[in-house]
N, C-alpha and C. Protein backbone atom coordinates (compact mmCIF):
# COMPACT_ATOMS: atom_id res chain seq x y z
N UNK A 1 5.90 -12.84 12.69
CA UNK A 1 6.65 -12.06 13.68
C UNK A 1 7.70 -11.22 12.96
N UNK A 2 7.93 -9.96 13.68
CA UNK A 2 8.66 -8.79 12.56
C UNK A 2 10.02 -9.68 13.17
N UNK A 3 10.82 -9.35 11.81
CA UNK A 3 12.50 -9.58 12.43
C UNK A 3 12.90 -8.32 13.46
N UNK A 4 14.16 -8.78 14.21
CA UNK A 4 14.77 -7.86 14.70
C UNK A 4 15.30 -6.63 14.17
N UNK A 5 15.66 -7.09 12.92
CA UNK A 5 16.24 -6.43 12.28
C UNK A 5 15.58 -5.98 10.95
N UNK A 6 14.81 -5.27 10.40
CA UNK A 6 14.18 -5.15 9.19
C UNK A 6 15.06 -5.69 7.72
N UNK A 7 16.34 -5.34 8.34
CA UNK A 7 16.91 -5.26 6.63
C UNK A 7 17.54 -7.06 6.57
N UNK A 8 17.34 -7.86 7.65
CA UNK A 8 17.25 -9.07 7.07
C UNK A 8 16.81 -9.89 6.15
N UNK A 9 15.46 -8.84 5.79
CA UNK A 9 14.26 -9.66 5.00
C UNK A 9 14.86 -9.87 4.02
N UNK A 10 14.01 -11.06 3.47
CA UNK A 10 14.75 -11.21 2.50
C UNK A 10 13.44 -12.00 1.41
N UNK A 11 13.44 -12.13 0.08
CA UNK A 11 12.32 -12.96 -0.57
C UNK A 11 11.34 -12.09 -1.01
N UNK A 12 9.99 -12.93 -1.36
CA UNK A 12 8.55 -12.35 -1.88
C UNK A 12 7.75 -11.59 -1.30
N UNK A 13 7.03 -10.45 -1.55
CA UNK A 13 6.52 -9.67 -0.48
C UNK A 13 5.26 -8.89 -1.40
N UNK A 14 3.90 -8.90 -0.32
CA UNK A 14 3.11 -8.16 -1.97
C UNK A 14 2.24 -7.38 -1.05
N UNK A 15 2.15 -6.23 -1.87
CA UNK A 15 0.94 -5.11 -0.89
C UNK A 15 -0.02 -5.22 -2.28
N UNK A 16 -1.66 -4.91 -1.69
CA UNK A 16 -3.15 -4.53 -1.50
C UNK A 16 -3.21 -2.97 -2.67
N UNK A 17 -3.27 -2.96 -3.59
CA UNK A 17 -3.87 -1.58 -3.49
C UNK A 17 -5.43 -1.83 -3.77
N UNK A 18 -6.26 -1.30 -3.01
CA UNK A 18 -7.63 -1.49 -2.63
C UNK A 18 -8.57 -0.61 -3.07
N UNK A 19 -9.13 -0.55 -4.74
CA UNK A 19 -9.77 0.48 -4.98
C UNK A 19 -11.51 0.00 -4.44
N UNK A 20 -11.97 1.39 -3.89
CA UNK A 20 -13.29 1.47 -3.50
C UNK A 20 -13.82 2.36 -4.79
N UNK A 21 -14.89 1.89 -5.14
CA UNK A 21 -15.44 2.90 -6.51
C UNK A 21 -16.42 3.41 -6.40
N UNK A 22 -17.25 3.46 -5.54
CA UNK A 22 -18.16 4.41 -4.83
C UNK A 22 -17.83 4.90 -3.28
N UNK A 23 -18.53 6.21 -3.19
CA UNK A 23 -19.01 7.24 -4.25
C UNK A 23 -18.44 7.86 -5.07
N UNK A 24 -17.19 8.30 -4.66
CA UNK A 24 -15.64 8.33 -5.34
C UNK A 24 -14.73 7.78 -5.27
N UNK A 25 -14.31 7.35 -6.68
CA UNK A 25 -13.11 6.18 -6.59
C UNK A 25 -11.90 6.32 -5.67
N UNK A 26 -11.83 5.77 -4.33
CA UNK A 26 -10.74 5.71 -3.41
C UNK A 26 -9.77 4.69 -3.47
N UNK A 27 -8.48 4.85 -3.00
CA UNK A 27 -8.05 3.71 -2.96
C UNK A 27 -7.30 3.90 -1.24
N UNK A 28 -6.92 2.79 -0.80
CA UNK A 28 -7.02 2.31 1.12
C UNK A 28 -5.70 2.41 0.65
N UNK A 29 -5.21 3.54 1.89
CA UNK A 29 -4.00 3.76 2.18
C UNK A 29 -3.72 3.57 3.75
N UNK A 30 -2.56 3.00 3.87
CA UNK A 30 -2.05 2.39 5.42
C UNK A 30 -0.89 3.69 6.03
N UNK A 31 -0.85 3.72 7.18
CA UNK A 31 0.16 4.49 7.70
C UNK A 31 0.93 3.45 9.11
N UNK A 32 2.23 3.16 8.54
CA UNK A 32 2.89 2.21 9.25
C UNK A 32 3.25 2.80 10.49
N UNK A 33 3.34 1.79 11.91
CA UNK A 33 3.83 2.28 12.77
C UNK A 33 4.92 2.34 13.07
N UNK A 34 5.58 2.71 14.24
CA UNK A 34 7.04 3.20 13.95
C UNK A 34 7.59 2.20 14.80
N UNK A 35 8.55 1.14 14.26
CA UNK A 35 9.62 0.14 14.97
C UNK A 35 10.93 1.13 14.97
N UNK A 36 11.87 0.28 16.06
CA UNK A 36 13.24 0.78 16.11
C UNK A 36 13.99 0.54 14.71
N UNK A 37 14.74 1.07 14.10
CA UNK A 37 15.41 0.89 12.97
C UNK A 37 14.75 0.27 11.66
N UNK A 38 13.38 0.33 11.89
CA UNK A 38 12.16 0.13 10.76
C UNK A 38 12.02 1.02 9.54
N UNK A 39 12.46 1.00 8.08
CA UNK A 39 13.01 2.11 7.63
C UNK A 39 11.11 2.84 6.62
N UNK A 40 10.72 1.87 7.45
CA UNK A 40 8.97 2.20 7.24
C UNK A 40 8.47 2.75 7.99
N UNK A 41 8.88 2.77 9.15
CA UNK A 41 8.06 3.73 10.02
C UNK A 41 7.43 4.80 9.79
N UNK A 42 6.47 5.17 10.12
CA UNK A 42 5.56 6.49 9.41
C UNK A 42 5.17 6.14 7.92
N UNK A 43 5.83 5.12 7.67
CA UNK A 43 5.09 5.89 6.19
C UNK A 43 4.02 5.42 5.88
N UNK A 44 2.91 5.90 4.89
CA UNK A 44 2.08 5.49 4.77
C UNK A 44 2.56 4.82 2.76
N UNK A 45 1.29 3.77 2.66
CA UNK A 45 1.43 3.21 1.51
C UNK A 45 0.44 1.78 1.50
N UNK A 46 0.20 1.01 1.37
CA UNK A 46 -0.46 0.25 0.96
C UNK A 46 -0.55 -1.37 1.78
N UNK A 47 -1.91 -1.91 2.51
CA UNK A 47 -1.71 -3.10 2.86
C UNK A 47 -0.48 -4.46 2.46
N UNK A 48 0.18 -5.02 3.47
CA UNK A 48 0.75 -5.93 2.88
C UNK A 48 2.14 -6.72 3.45
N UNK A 49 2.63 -7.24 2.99
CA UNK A 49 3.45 -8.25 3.86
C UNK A 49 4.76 -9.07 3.23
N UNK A 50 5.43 -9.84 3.82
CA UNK A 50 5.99 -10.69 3.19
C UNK A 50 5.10 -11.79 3.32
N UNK A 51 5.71 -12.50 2.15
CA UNK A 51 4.66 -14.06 2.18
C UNK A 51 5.69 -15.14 2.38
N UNK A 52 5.08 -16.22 3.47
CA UNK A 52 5.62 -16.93 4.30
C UNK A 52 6.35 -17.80 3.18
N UNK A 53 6.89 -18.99 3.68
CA UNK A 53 7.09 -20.04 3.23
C UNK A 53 6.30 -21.03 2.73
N UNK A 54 6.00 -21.57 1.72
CA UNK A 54 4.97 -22.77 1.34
C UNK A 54 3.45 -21.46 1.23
N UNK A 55 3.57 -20.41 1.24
CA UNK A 55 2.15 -19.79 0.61
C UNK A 55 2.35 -19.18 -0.62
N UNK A 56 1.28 -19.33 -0.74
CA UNK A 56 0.94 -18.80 -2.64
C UNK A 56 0.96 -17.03 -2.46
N UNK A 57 1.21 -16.19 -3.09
CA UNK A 57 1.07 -14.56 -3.02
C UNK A 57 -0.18 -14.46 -2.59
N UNK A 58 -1.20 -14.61 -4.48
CA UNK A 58 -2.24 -13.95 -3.59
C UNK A 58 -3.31 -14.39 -1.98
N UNK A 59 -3.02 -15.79 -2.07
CA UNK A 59 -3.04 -16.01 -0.37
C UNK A 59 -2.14 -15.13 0.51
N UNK A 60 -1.20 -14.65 0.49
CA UNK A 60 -0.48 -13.64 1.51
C UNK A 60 -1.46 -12.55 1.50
N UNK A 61 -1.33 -12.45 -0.13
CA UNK A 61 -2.14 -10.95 0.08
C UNK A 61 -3.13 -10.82 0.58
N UNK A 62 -4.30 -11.74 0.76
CA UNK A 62 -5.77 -11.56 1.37
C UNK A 62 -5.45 -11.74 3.25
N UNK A 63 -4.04 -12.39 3.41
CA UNK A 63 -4.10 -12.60 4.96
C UNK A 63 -3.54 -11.59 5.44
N UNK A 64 -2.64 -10.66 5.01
CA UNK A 64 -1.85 -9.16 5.05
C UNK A 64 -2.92 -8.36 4.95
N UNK A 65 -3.65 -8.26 4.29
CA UNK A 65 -5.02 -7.13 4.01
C UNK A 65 -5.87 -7.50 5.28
N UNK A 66 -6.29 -8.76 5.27
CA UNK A 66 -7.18 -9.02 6.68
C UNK A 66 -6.64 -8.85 7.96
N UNK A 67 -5.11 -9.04 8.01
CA UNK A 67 -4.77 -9.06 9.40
C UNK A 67 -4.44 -7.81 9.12
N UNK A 68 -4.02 -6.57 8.97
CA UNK A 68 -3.86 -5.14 9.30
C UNK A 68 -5.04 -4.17 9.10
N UNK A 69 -6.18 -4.92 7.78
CA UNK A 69 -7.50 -3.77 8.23
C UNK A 69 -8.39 -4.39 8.82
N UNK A 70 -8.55 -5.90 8.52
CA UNK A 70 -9.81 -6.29 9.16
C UNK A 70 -10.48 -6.35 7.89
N UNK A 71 -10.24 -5.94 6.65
CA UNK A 71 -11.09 -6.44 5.82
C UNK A 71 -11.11 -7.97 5.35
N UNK A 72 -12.13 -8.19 5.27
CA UNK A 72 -12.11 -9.77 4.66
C UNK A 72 -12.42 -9.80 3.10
N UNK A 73 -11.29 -11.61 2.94
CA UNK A 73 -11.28 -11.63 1.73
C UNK A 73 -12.34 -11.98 0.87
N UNK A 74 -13.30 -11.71 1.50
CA UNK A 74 -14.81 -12.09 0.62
C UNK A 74 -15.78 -10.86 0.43
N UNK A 75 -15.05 -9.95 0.53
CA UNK A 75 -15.39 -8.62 -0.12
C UNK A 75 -14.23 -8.05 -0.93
N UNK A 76 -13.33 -8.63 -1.43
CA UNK A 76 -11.99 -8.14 -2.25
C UNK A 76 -11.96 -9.32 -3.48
N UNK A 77 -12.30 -8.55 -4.68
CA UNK A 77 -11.87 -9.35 -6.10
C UNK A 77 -10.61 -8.84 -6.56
N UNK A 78 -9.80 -9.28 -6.32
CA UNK A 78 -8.08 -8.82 -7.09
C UNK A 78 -8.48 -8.73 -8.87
N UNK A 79 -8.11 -7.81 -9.01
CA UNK A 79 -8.35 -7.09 -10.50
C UNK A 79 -7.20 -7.67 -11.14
N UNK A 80 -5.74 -7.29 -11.03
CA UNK A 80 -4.78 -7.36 -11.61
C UNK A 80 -3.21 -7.38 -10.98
N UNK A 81 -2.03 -7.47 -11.41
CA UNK A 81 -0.91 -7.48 -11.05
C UNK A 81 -0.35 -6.21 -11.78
N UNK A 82 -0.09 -5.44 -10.81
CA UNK A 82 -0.12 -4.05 -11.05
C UNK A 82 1.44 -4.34 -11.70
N UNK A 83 2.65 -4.70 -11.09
CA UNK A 83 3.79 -4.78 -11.30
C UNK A 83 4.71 -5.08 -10.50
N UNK A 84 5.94 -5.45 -10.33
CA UNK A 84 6.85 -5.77 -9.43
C UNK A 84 7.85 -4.81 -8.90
N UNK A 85 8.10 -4.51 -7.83
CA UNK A 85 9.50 -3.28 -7.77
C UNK A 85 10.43 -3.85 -6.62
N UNK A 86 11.23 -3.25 -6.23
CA UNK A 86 12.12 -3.51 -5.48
C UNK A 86 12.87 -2.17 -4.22
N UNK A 87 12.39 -2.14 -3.38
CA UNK A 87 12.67 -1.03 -2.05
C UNK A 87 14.23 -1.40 -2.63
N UNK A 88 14.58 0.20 -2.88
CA UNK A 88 16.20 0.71 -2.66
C UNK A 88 16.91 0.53 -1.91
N UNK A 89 16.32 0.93 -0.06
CA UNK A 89 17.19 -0.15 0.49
C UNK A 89 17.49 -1.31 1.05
N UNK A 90 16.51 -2.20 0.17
CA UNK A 90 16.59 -3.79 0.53
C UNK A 90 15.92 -4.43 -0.97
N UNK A 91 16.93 -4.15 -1.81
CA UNK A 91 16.85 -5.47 -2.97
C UNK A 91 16.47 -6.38 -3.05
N UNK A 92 16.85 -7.61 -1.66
CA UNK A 92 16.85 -8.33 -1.88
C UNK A 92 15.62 -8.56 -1.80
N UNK A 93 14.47 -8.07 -1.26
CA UNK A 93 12.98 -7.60 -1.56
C UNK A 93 12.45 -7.63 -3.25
N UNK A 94 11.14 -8.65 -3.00
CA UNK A 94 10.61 -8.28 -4.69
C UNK A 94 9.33 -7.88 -4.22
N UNK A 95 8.72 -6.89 -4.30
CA UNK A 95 7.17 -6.69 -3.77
C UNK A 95 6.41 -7.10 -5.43
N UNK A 96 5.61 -7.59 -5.52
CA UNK A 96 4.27 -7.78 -6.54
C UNK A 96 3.07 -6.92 -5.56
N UNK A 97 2.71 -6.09 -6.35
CA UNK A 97 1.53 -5.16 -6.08
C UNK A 97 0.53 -5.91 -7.03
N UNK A 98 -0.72 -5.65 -5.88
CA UNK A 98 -2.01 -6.32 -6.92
C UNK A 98 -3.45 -4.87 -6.65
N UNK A 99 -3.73 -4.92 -7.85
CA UNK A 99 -4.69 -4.13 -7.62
C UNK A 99 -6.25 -4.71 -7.18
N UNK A 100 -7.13 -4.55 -6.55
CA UNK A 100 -7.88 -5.17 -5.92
C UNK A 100 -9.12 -4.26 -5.77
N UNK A 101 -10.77 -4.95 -6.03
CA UNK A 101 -12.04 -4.16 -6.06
C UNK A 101 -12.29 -4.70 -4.86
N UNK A 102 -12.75 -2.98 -4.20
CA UNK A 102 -13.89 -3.45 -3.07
C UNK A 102 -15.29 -3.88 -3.76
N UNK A 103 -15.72 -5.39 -3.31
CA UNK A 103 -16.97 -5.85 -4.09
C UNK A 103 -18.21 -5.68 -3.28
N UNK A 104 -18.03 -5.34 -1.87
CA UNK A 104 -18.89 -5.54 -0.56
C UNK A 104 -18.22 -4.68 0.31
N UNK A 105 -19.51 -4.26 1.04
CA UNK A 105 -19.44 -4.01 2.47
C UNK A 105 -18.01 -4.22 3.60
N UNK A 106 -17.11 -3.51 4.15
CA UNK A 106 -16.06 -4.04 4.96
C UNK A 106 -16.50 -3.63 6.49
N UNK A 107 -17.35 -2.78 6.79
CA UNK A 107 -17.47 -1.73 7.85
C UNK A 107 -16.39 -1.56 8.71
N UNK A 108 -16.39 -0.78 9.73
CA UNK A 108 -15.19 -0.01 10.56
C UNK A 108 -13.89 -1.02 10.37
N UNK A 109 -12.49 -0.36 9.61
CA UNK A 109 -11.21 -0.91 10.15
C UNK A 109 -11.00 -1.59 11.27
N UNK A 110 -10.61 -2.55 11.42
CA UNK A 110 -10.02 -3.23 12.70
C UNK A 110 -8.54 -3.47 12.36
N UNK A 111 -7.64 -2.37 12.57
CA UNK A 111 -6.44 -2.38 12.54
C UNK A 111 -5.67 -3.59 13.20
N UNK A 112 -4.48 -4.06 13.16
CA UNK A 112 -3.42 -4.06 13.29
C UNK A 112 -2.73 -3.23 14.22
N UNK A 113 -2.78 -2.89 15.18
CA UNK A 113 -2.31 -1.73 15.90
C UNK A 113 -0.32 -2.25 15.95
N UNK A 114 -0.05 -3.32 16.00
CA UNK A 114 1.27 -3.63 16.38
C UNK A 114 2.04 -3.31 14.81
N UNK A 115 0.89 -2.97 14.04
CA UNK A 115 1.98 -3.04 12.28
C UNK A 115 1.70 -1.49 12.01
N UNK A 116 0.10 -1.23 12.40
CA UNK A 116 -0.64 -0.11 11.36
C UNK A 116 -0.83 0.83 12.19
N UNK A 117 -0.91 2.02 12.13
CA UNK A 117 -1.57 3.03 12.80
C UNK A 117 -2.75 3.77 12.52
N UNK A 118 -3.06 4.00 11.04
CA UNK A 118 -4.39 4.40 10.50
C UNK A 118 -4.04 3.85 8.99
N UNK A 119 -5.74 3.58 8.91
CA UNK A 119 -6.26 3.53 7.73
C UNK A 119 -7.53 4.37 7.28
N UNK A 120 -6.84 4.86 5.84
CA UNK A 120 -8.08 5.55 5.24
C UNK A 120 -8.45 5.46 3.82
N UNK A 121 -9.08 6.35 3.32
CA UNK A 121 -9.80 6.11 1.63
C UNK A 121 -9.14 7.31 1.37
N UNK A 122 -8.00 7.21 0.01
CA UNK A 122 -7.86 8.44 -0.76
C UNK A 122 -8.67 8.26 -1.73
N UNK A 123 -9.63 9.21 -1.89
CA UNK A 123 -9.99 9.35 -3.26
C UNK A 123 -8.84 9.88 -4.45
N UNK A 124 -9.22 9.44 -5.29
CA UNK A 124 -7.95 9.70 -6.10
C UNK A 124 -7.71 10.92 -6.94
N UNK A 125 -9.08 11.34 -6.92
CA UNK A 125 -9.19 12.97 -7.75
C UNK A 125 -8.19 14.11 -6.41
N UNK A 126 -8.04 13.02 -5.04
CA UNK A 126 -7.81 13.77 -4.48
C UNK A 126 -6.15 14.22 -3.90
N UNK A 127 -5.82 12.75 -4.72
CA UNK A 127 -4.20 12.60 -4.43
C UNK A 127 -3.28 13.85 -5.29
N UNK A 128 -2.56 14.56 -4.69
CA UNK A 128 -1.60 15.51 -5.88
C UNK A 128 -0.04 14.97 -6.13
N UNK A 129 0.05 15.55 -6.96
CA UNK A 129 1.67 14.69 -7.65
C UNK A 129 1.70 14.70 -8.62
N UNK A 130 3.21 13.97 -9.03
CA UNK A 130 4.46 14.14 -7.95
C UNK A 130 5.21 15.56 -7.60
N UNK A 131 5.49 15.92 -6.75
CA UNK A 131 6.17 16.93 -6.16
C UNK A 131 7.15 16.46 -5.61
N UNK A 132 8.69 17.63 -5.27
CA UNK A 132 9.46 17.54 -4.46
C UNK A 132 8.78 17.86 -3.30
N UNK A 133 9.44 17.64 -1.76
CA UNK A 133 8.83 18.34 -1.00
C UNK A 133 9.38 17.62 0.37
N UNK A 134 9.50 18.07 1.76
CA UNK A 134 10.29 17.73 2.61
C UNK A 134 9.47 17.30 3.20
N UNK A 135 10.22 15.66 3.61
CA UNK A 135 9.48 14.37 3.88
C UNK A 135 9.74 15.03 5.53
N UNK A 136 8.79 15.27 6.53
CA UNK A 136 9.02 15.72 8.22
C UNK A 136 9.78 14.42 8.77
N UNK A 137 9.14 13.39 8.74
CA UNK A 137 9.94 11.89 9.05
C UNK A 137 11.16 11.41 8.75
N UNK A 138 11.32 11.78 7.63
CA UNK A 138 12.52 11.44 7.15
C UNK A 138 13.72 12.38 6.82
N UNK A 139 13.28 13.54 7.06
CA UNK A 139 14.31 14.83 7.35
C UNK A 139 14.96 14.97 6.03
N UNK A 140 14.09 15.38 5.26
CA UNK A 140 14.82 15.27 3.47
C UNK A 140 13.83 15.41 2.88
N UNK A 141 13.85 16.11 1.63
CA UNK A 141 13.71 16.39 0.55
C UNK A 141 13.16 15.21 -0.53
N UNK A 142 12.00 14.47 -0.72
CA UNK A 142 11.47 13.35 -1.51
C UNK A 142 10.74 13.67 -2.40
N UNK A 143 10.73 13.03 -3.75
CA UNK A 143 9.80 13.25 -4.63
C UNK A 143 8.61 12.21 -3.95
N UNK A 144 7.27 13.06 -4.03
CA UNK A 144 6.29 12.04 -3.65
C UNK A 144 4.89 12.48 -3.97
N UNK A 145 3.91 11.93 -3.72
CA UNK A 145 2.41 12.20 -3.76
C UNK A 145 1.98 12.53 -2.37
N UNK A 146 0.58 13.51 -2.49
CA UNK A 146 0.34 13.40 -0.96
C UNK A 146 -1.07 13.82 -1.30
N UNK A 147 -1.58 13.07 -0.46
CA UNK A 147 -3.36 13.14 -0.17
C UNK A 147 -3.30 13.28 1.30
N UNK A 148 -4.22 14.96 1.65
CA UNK A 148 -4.38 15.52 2.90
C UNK A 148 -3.03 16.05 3.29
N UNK A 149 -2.78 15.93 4.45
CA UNK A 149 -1.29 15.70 5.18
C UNK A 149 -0.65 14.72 5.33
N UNK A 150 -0.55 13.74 4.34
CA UNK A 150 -0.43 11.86 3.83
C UNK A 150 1.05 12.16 3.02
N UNK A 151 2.11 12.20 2.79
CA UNK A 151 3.23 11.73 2.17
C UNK A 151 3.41 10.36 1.37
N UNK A 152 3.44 9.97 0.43
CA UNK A 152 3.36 8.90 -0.56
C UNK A 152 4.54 9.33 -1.22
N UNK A 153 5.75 8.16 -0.50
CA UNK A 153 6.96 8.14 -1.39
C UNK A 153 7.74 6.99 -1.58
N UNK A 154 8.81 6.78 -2.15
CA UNK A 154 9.28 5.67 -2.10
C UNK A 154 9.00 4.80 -3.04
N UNK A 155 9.29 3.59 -2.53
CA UNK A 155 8.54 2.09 -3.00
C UNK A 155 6.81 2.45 -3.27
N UNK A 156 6.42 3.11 -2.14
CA UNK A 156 4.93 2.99 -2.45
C UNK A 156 4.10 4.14 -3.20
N UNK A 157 5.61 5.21 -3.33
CA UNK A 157 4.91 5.86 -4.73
C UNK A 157 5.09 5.42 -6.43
N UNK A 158 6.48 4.71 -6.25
CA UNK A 158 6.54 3.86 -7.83
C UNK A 158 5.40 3.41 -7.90
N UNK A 159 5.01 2.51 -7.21
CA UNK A 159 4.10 1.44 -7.19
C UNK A 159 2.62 2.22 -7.51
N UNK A 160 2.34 3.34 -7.02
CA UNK A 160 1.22 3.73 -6.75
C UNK A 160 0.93 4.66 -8.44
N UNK A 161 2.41 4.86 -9.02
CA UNK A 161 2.56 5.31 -10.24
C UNK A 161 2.64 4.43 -11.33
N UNK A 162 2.30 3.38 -11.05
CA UNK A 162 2.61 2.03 -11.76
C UNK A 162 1.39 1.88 -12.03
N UNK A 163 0.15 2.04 -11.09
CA UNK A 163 -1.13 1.97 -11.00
C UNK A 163 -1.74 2.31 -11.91
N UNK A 164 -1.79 3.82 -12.04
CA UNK A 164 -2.50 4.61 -13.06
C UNK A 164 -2.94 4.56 -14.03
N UNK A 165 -1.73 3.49 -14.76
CA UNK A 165 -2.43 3.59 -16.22
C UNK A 165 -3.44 2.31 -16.39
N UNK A 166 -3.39 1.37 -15.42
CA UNK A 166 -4.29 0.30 -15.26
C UNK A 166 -5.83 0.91 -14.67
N UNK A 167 -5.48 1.98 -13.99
CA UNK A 167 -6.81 2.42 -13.25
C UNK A 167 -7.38 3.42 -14.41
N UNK A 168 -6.32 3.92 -15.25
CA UNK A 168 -6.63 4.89 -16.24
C UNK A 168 -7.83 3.79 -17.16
N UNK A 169 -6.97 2.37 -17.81
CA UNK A 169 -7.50 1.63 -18.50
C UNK A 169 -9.09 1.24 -17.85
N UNK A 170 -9.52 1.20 -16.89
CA UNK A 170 -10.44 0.79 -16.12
C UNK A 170 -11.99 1.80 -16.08
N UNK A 171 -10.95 2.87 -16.96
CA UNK A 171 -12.21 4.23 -17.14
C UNK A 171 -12.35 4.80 -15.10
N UNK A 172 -11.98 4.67 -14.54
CA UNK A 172 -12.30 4.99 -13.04
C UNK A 172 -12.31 6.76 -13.39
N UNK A 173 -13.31 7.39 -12.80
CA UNK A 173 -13.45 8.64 -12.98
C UNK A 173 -12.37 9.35 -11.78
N UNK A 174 -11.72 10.66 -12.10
CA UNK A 174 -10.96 11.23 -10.83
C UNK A 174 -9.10 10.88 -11.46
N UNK A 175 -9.36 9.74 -12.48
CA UNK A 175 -7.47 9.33 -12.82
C UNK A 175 -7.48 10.24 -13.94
N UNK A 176 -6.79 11.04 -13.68
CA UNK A 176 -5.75 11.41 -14.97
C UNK A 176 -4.42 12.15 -14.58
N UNK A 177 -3.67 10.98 -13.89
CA UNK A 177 -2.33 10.49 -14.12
C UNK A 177 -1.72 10.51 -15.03
């Protein structure tokens, strides 16, 4: 259950990045829905959650990925631990990002509608960045990435820049980050 308050959170927290490698290497990007004083709202960035009490991460992570796309964890092999960062405005936040192969079949999203609003596949030849450029949501000026009309900033563009050279290492065709 979301807090009342977002910036209460407090503790371990880990998002999904979800590469698909056919036909072109994509990776599953989320677009959050909008709570009152939710400083996520709109944005888009990557499956994922805080992890409860008494659970292990990558158990969060497969129940955060399943409960907002509907993918199950028996088509997802977690590759690696991309790295750790920390949202600017809530420290007291540690996200661990894991990078993760689609191994199987997921068919149609079954969102999350109360967390998520859409999910899709960036291919990655298709993402551009980083640029300055004025975030519409956030009424300012952000350095970020953007695939389509998609904004990638923040927490979930470090993170998504953190990626690269692991996806670089991986030979994935479309990275050169």
């Amino acid at each position: 259950m979301r807090s009342s308050n977002p910036f209460d959170r407090k503790g371990l927290a880990v998002v999904n990045l979800i590469l698909k490698p056919m036909p072109k290497p994509s990776l599953l990007l989320i677009k959050k829905r909008a709570f009152p004083n939710d400083p996520w709202s709109f944005d888009v960035g990557f499956p994922g959650g805080m992890v409860k009490e008494g659970e292990d991460p990558l158990s969060a992570l497969m129940r955060e990925t399943e409960e907002e796309t509907g993918i199950s964890p028996s088509v997802l092999e977690v590759l690696a631990l991309v790295g750790l960062d920390r949202p600017i405005i809530m420290p007291q936040v540690i996200i661990r990002a894991y990078l993760s192969l689609l191994v199987g079949e997921h068919g149609d999203f079954k969102l999350d509608l109360s967390e998520v609003s859409e999910a899709f596949w960036a291919p990655l030849s298709e993402i551009r960045g980083p640029a300055k450029m004025y975030h519409p949501f956030k009424k300012r000026v952000v350095e970020a990435y953007v695939y389509s009309h998609h904004i990638i900033w923040g927490v979930s563009k470090r993170i998504l820049e953190s990626a690269f050279p692991l996806l670089n290492s991986l030979r994935i065709r479309g990275v050169s980050k």
